[in-house]
PDB file of N, CA and C in Angstrom:
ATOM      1  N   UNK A   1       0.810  -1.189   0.000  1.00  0.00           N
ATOM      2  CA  UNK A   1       0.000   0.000   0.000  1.00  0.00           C
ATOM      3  C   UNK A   1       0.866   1.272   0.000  1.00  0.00           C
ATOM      4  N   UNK A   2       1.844   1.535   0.802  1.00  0.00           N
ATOM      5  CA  UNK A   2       2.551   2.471   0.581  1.00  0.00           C
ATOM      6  C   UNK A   2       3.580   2.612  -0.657  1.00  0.00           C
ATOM      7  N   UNK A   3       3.897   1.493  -1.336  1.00  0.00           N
ATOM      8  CA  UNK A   3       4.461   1.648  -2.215  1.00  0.00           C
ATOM      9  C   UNK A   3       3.191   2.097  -3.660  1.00  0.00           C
ATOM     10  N   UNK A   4       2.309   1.533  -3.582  1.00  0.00           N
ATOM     11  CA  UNK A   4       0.688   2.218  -3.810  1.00  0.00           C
ATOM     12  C   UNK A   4       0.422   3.770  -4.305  1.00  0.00           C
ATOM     13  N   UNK A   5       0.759   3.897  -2.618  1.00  0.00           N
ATOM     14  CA  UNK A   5       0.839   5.519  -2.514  1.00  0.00           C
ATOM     15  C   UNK A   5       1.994   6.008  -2.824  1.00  0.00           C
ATOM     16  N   UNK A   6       3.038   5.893  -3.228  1.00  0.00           N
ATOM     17  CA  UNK A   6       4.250   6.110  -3.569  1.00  0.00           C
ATOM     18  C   UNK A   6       4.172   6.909  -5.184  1.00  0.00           C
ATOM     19  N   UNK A   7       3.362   5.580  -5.536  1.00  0.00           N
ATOM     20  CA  UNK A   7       3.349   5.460  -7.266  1.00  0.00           C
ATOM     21  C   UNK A   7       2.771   6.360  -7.646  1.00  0.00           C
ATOM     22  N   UNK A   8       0.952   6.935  -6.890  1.00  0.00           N
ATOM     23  CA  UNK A   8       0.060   7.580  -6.657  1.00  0.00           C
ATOM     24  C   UNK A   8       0.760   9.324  -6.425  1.00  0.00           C
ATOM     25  N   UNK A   9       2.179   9.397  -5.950  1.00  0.00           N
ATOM     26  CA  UNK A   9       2.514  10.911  -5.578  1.00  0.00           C
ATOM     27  C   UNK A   9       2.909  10.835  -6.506  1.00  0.00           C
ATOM     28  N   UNK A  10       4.441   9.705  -7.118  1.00  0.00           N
ATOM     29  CA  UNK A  10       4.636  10.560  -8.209  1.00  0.00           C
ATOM     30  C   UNK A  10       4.288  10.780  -9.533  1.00  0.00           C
ATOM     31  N   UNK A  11       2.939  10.158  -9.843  1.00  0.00           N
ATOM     32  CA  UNK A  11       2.166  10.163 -11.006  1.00  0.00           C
ATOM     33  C   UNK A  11       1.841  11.641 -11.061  1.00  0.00           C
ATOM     34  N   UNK A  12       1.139  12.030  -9.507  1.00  0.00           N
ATOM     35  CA  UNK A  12       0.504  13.047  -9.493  1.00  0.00           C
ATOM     36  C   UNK A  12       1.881  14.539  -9.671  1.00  0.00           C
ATOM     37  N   UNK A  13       2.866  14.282  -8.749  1.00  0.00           N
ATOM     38  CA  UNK A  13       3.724  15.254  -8.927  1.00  0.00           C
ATOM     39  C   UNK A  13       4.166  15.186 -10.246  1.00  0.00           C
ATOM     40  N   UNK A  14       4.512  14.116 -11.359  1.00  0.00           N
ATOM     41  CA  UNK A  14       4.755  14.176 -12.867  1.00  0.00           C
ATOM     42  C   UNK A  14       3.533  15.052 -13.681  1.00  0.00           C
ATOM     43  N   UNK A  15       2.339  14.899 -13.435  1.00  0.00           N
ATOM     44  CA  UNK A  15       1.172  15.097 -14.026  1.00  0.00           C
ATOM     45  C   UNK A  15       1.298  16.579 -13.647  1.00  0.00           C
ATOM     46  N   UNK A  16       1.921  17.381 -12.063  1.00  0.00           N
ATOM     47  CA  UNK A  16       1.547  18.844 -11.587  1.00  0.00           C
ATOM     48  C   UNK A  16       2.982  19.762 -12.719  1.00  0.00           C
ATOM     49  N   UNK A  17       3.690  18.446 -12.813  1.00  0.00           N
ATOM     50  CA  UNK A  17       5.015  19.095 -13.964  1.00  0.00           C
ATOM     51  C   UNK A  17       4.507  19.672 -14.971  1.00  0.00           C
ATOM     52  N   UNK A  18       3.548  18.759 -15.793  1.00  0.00           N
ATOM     53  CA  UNK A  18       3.368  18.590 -17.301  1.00  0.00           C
ATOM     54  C   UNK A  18       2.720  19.862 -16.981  1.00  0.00           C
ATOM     55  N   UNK A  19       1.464  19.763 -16.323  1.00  0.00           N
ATOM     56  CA  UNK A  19       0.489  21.183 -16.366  1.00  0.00           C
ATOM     57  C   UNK A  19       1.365  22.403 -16.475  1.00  0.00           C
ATOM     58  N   UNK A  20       2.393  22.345 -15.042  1.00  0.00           N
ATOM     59  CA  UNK A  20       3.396  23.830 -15.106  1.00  0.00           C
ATOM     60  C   UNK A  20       4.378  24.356 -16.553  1.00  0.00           C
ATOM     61  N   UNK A  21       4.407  23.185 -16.992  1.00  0.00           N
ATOM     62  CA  UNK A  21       5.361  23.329 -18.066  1.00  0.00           C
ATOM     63  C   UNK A  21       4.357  23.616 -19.316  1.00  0.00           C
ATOM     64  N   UNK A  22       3.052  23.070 -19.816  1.00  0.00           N
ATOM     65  CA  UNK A  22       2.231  23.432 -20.719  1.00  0.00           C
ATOM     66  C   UNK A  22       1.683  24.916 -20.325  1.00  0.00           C
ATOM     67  N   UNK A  23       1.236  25.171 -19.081  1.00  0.00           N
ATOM     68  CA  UNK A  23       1.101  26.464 -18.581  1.00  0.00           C
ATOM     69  C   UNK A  23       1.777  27.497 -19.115  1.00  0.00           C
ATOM     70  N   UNK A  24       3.513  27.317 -18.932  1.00  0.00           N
ATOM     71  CA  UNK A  24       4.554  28.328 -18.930  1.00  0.00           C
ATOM     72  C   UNK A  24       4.606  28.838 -20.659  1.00  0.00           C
ATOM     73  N   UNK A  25       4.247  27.138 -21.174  1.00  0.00           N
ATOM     74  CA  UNK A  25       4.272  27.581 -23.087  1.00  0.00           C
ATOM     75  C   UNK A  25       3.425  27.671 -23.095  1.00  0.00           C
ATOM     76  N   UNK A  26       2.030  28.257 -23.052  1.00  0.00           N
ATOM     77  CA  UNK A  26       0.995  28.921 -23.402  1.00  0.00           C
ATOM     78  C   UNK A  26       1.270  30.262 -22.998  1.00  0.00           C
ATOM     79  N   UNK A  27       1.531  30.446 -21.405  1.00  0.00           N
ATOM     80  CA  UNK A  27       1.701  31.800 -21.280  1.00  0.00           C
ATOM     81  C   UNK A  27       2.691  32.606 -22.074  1.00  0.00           C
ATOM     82  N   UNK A  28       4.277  31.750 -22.291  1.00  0.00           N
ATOM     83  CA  UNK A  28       4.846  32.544 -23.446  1.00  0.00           C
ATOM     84  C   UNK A  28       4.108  32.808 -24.520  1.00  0.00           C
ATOM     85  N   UNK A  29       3.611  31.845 -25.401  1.00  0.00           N
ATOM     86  CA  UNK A  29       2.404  32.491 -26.591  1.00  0.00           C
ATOM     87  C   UNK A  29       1.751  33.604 -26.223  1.00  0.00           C
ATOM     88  N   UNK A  30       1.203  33.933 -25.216  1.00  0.00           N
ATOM     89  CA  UNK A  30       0.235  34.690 -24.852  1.00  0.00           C
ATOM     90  C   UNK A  30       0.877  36.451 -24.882  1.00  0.00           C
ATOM     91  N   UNK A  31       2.471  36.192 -24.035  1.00  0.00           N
ATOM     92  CA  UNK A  31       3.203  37.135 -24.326  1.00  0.00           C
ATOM     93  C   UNK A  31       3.715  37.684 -25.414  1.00  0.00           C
ATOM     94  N   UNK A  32       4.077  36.552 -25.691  1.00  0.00           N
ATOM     95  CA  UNK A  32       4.697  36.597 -27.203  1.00  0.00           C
ATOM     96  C   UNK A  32       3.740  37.733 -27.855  1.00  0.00           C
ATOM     97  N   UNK A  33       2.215  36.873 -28.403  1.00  0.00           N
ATOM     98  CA  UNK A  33       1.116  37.692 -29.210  1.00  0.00           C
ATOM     99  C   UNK A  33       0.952  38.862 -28.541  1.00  0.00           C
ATOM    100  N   UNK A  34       1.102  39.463 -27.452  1.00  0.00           N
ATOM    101  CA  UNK A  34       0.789  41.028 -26.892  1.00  0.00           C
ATOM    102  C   UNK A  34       2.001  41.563 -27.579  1.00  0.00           C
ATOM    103  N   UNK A  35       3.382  41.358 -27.361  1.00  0.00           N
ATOM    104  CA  UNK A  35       4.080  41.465 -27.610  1.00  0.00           C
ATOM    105  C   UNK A  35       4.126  42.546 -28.921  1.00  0.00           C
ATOM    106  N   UNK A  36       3.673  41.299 -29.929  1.00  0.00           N
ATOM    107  CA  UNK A  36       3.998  41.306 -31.210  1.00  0.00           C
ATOM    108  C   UNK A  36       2.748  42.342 -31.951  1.00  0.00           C
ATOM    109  N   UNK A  37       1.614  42.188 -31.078  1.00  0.00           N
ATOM    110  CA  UNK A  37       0.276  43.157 -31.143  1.00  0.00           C
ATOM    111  C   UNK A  37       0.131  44.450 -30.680  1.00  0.00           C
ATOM    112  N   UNK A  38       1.105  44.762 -29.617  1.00  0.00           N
ATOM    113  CA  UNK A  38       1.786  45.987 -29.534  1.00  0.00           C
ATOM    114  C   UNK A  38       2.645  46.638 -30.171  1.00  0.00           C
ATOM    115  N   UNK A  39       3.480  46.016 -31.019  1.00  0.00           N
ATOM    116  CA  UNK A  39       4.345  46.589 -31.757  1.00  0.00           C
ATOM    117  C   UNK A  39       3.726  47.377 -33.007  1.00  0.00           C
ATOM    118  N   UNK A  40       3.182  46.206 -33.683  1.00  0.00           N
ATOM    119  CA  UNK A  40       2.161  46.409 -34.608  1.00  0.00           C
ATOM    120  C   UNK A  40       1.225  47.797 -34.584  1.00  0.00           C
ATOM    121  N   UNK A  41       0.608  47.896 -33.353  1.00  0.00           N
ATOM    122  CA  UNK A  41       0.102  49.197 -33.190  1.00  0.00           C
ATOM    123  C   UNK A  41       0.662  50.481 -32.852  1.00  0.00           C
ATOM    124  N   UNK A  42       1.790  50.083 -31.953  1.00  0.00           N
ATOM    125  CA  UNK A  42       2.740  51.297 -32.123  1.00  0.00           C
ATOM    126  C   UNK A  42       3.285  51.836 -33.353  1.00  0.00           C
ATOM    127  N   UNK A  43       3.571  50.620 -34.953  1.00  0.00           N
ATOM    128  CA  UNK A  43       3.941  51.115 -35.572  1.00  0.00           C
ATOM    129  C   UNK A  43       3.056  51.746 -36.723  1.00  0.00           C
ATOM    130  N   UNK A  44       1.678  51.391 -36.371  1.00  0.00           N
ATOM    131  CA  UNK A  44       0.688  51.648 -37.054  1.00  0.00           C
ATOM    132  C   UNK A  44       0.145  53.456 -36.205  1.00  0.00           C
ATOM    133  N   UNK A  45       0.494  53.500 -35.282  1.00  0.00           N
ATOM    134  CA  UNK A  45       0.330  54.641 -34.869  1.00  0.00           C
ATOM    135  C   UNK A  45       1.246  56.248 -35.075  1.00  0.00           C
ATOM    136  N   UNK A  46       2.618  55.541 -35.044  1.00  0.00           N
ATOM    137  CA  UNK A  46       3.750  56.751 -35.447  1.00  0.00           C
ATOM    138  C   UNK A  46       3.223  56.580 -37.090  1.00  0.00           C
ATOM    139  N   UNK A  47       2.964  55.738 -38.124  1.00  0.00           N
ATOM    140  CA  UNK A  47       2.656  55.836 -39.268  1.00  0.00           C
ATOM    141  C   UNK A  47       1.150  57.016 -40.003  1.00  0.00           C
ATOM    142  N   UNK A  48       0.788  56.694 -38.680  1.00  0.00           N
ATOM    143  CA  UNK A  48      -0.553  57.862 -38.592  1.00  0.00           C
ATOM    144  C   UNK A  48      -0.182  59.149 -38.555  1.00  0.00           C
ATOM    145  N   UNK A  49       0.987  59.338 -37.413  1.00  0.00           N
ATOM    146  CA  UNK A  49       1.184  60.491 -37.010  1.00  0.00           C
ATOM    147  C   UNK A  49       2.011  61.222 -38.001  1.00  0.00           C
ATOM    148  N   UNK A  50       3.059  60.592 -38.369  1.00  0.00           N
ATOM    149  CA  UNK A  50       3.352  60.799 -39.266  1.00  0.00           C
ATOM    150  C   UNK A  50       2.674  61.455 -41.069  1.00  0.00           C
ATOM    151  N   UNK A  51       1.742  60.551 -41.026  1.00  0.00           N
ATOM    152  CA  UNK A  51       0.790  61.201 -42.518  1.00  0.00           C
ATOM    153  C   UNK A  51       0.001  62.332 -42.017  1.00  0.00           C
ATOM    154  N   UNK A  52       0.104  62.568 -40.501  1.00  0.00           N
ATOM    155  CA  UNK A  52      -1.155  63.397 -40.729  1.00  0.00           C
ATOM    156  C   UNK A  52       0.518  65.287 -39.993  1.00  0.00           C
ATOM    157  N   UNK A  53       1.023  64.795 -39.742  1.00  0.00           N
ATOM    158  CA  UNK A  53       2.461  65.695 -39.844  1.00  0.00           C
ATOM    159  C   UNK A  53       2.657  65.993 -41.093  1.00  0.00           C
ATOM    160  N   UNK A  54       2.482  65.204 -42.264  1.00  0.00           N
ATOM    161  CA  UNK A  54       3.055  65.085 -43.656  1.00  0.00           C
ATOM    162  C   UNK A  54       1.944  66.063 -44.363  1.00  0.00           C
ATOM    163  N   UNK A  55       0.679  65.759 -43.766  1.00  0.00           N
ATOM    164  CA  UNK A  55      -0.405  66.749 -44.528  1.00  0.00           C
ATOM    165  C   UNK A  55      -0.306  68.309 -44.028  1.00  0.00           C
ATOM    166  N   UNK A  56      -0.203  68.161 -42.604  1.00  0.00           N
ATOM    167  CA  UNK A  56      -0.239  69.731 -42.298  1.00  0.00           C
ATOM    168  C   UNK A  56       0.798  70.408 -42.700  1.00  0.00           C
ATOM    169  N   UNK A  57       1.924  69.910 -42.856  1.00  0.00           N
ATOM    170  CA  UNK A  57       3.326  70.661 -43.266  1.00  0.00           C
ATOM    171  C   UNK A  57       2.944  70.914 -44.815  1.00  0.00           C
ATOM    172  N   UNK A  58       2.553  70.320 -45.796  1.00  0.00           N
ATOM    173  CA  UNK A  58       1.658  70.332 -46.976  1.00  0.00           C
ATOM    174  C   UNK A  58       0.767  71.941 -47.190  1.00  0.00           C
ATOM    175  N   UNK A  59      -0.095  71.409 -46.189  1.00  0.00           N
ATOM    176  CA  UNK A  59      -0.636  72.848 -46.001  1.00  0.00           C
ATOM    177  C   UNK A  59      -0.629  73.733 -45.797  1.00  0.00           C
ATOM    178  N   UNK A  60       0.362  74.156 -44.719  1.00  0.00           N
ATOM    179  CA  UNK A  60       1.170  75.054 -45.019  1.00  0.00           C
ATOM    180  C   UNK A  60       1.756  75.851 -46.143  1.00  0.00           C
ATOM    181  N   UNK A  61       2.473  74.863 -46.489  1.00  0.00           N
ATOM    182  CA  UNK A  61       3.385  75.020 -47.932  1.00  0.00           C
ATOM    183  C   UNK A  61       2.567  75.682 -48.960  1.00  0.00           C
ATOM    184  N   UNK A  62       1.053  75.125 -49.287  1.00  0.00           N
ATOM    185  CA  UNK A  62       0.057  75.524 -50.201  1.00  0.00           C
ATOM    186  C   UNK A  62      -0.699  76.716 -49.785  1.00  0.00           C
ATOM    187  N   UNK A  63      -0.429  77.092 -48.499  1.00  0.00           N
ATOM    188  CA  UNK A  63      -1.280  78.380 -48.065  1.00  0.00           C
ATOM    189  C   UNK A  63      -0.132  79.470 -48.346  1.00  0.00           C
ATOM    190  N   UNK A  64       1.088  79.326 -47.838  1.00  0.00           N
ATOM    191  CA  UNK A  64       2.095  80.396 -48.639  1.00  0.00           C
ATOM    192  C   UNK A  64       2.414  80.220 -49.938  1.00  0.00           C
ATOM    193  N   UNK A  65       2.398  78.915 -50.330  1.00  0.00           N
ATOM    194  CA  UNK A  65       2.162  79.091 -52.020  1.00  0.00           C
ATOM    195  C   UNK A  65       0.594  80.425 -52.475  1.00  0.00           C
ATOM    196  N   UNK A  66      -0.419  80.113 -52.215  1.00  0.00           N
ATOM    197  CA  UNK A  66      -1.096  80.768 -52.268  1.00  0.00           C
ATOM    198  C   UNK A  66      -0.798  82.438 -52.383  1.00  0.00           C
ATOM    199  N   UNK A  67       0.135  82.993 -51.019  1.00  0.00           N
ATOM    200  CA  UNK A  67       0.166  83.798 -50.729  1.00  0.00           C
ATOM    201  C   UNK A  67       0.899  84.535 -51.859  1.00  0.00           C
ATOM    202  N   UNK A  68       1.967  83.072 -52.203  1.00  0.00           N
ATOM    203  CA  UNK A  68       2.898  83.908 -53.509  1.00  0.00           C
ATOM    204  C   UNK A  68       2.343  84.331 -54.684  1.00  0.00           C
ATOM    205  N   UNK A  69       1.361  83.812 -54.915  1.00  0.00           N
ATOM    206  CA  UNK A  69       0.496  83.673 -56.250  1.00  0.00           C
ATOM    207  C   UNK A  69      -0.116  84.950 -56.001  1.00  0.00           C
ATOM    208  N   UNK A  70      -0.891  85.366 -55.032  1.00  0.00           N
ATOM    209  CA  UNK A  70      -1.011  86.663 -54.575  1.00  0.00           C
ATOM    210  C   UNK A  70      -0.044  87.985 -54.845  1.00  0.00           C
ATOM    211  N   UNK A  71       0.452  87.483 -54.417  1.00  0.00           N
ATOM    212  CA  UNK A  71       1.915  88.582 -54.336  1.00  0.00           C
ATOM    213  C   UNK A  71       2.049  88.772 -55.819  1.00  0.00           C
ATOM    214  N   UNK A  72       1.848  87.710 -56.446  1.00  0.00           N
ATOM    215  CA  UNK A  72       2.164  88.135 -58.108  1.00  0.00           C
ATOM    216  C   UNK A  72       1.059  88.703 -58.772  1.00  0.00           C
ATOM    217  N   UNK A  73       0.170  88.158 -58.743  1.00  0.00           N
ATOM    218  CA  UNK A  73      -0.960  88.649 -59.184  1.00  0.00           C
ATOM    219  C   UNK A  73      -0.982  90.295 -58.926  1.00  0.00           C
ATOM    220  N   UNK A  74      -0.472  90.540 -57.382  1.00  0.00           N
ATOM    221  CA  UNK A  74      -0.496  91.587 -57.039  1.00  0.00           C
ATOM    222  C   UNK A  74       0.219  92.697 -57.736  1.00  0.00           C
ATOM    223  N   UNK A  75       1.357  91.983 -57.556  1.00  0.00           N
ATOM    224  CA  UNK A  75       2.654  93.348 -58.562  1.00  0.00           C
ATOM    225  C   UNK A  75       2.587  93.736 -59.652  1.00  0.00           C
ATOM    226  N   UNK A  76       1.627  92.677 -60.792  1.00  0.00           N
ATOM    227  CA  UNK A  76       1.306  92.547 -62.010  1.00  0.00           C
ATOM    228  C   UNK A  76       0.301  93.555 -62.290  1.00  0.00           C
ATOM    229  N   UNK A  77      -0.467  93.471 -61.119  1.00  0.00           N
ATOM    230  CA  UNK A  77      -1.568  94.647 -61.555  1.00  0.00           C
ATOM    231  C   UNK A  77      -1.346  96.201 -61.251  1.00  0.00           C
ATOM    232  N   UNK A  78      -0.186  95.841 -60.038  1.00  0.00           N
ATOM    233  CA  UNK A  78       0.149  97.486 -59.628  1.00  0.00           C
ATOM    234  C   UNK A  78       1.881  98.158 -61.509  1.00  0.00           C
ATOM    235  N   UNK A  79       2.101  97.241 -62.093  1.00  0.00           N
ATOM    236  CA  UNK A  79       3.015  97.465 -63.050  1.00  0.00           C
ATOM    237  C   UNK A  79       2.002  97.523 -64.139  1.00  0.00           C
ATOM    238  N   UNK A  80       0.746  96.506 -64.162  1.00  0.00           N
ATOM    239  CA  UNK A  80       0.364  97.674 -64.802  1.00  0.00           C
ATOM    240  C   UNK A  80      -0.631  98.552 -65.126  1.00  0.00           C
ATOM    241  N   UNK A  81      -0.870  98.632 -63.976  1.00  0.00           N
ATOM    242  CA  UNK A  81      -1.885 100.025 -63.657  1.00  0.00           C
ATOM    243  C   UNK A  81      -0.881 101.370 -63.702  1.00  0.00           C
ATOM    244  N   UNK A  82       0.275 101.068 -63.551  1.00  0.00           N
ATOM    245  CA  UNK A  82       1.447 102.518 -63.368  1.00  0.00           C
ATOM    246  C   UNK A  82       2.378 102.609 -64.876  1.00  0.00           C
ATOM    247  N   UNK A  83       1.381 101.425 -65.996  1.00  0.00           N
ATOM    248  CA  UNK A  83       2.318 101.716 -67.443  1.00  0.00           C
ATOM    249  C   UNK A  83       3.663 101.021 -67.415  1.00  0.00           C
ATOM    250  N   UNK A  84       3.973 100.515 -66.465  1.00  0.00           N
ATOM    251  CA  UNK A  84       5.738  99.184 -66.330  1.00  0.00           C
ATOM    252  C   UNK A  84       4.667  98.541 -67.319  1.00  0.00           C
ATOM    253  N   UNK A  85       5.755  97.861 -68.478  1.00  0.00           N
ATOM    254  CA  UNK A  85       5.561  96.811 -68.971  1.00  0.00           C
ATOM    255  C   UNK A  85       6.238  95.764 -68.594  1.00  0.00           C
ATOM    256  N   UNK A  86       7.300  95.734 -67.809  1.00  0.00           N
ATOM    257  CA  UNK A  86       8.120  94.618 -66.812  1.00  0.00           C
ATOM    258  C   UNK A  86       8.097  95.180 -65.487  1.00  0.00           C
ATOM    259  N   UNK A  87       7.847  93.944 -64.808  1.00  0.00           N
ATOM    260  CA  UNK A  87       8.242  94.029 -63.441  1.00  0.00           C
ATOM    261  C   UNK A  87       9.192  93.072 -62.770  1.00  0.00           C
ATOM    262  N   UNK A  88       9.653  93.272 -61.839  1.00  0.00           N
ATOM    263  CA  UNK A  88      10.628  92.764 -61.273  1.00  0.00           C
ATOM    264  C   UNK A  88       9.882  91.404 -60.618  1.00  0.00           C
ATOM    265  N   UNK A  89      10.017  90.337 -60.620  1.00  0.00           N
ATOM    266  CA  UNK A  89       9.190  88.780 -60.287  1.00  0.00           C
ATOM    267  C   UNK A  89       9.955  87.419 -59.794  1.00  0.00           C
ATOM    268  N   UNK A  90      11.255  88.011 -60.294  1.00  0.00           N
ATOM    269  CA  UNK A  90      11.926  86.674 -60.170  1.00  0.00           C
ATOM    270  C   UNK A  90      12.185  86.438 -58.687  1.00  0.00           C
ATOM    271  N   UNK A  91      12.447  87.099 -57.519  1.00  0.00           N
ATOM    272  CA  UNK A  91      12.016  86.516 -56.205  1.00  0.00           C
ATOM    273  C   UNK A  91      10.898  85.777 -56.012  1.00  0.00           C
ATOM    274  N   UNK A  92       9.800  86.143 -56.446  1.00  0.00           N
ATOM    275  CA  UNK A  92       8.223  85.215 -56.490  1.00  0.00           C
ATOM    276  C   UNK A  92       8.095  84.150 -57.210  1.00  0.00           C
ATOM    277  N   UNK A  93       8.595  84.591 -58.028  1.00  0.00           N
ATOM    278  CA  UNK A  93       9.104  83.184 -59.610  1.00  0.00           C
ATOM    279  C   UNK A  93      10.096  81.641 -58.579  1.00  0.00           C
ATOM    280  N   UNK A  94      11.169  82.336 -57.992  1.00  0.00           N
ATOM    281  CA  UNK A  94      11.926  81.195 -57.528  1.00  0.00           C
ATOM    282  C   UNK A  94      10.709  80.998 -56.400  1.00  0.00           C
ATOM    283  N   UNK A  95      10.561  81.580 -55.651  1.00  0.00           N
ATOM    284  CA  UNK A  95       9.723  81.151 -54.345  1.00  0.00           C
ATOM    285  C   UNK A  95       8.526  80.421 -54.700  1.00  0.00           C
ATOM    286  N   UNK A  96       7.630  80.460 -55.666  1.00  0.00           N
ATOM    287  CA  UNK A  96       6.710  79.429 -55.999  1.00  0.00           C
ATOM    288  C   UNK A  96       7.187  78.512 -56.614  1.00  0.00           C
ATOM    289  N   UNK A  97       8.180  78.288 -57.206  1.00  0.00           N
ATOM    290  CA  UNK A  97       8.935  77.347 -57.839  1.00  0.00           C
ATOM    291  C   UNK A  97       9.307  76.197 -56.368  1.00  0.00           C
ATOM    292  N   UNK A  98      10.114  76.512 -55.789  1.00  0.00           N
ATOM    293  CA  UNK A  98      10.628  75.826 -55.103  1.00  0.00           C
ATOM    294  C   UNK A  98       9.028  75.278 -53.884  1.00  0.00           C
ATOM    295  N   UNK A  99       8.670  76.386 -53.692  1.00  0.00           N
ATOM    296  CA  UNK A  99       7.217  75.986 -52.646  1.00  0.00           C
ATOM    297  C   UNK A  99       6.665  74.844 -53.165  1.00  0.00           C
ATOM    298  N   UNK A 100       6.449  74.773 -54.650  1.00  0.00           N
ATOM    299  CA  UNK A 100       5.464  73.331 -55.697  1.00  0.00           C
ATOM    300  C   UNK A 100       6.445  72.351 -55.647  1.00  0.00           C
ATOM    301  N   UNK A 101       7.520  72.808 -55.925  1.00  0.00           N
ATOM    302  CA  UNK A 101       8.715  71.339 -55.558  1.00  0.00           C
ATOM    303  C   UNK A 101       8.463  70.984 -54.137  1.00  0.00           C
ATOM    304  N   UNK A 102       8.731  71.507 -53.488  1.00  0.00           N
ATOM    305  CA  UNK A 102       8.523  71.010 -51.981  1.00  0.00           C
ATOM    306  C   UNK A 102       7.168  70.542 -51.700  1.00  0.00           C
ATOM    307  N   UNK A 103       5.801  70.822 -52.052  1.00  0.00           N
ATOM    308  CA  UNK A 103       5.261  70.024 -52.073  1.00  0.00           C
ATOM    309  C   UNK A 103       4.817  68.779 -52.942  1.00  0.00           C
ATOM    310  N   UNK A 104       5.510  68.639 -54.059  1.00  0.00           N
ATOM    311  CA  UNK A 104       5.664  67.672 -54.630  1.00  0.00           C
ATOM    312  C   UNK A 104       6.379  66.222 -53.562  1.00  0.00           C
ATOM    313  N   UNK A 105       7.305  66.917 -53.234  1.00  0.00           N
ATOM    314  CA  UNK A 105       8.254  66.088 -52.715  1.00  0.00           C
ATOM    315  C   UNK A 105       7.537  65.663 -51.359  1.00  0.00           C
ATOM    316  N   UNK A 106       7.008  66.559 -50.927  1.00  0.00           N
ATOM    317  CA  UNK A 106       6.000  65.948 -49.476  1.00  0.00           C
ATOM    318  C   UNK A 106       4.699  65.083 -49.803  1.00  0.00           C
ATOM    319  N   UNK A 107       4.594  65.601 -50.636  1.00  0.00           N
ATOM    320  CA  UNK A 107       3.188  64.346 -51.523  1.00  0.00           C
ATOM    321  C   UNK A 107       3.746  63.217 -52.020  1.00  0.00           C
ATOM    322  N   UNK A 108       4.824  62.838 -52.184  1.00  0.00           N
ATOM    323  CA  UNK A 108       5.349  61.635 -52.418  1.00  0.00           C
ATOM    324  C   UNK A 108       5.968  61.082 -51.397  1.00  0.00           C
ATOM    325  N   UNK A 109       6.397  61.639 -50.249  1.00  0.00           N
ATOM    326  CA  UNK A 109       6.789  60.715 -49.229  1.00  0.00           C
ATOM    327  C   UNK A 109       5.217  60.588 -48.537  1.00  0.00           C
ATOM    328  N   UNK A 110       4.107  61.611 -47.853  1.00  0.00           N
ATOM    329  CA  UNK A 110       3.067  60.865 -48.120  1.00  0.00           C
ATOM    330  C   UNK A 110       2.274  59.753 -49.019  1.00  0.00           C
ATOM    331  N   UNK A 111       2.460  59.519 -49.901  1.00  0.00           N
ATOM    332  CA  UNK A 111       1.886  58.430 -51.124  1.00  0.00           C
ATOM    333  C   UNK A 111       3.039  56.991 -50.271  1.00  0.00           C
ATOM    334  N   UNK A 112       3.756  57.562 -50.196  1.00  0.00           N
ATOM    335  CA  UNK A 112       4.930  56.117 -50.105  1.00  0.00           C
ATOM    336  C   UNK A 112       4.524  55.623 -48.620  1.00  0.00           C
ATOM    337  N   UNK A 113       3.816  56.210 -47.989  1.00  0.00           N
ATOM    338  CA  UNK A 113       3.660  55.792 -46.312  1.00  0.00           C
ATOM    339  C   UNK A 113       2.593  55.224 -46.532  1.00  0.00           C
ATOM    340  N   UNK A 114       1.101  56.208 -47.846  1.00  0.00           N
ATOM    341  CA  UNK A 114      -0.023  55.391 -47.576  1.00  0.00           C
ATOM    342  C   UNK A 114      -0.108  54.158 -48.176  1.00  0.00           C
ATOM    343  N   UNK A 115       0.974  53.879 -49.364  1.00  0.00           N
ATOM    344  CA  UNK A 115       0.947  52.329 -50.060  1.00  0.00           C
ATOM    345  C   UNK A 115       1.348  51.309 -49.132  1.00  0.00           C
ATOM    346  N   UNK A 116       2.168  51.417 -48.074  1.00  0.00           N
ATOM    347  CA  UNK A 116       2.770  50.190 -46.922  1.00  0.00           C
ATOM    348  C   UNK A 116       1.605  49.766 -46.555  1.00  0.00           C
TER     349      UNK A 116
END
């Protein structure tokens, strides 16, 4: 009988192993997937922040573009309302130039974030 009960503990202490040890690899899975489900959203989140950084800097860019277009429109009408048949432009000329490049170039690193 005691050898009985012998057999009886260590079935049971083998059997309290298996559980701890199937336990421990589930709970790694479990970590693991938070893990890996956190990352995921962190990187899905700076990717957000990012496009929506990428738009306002955009807008910007297109509201002083705007302004330049203004500015020309503007000088054009004061040269020639005063009889200039030339006016001086090429500061406004490079500055909208480069403003449409720059947002070119910000609309394509936006496009390249929203295709991932």
């Amino acid at each position: 009988m005691a050898d009985e009960l012998n057999r009886l503990k260590e079935q049971l202490r083998q059997q309290a192993e298996a559980w701890i040890r199937n336990v421990d690899v589930q709970s790694d899975k479990v970590v693991s997937f938070v893990n890996d489900s956190t990352r995921d959203i962190r990187k899905t989140i700076e990717e957000e922040r990012r496009k929506m950084e990428l738009r306002s800097e955009i807008g910007e860019h297109r509201r002083a573009l705007n302004k330049a277009y203004m500015r020309l429109g503007e000088a054009y009408y004061e040269s020639r309302k005063n009889g200039v048949r030339e006016f001086e432009d090429a500061d406004l000329m490079d500055l909208i130039q480069n403003k449409r490049r720059l947002i070119e170039l910000l609309e394509a690193q936006l496009s390249a974030i929203e295709k991932r």
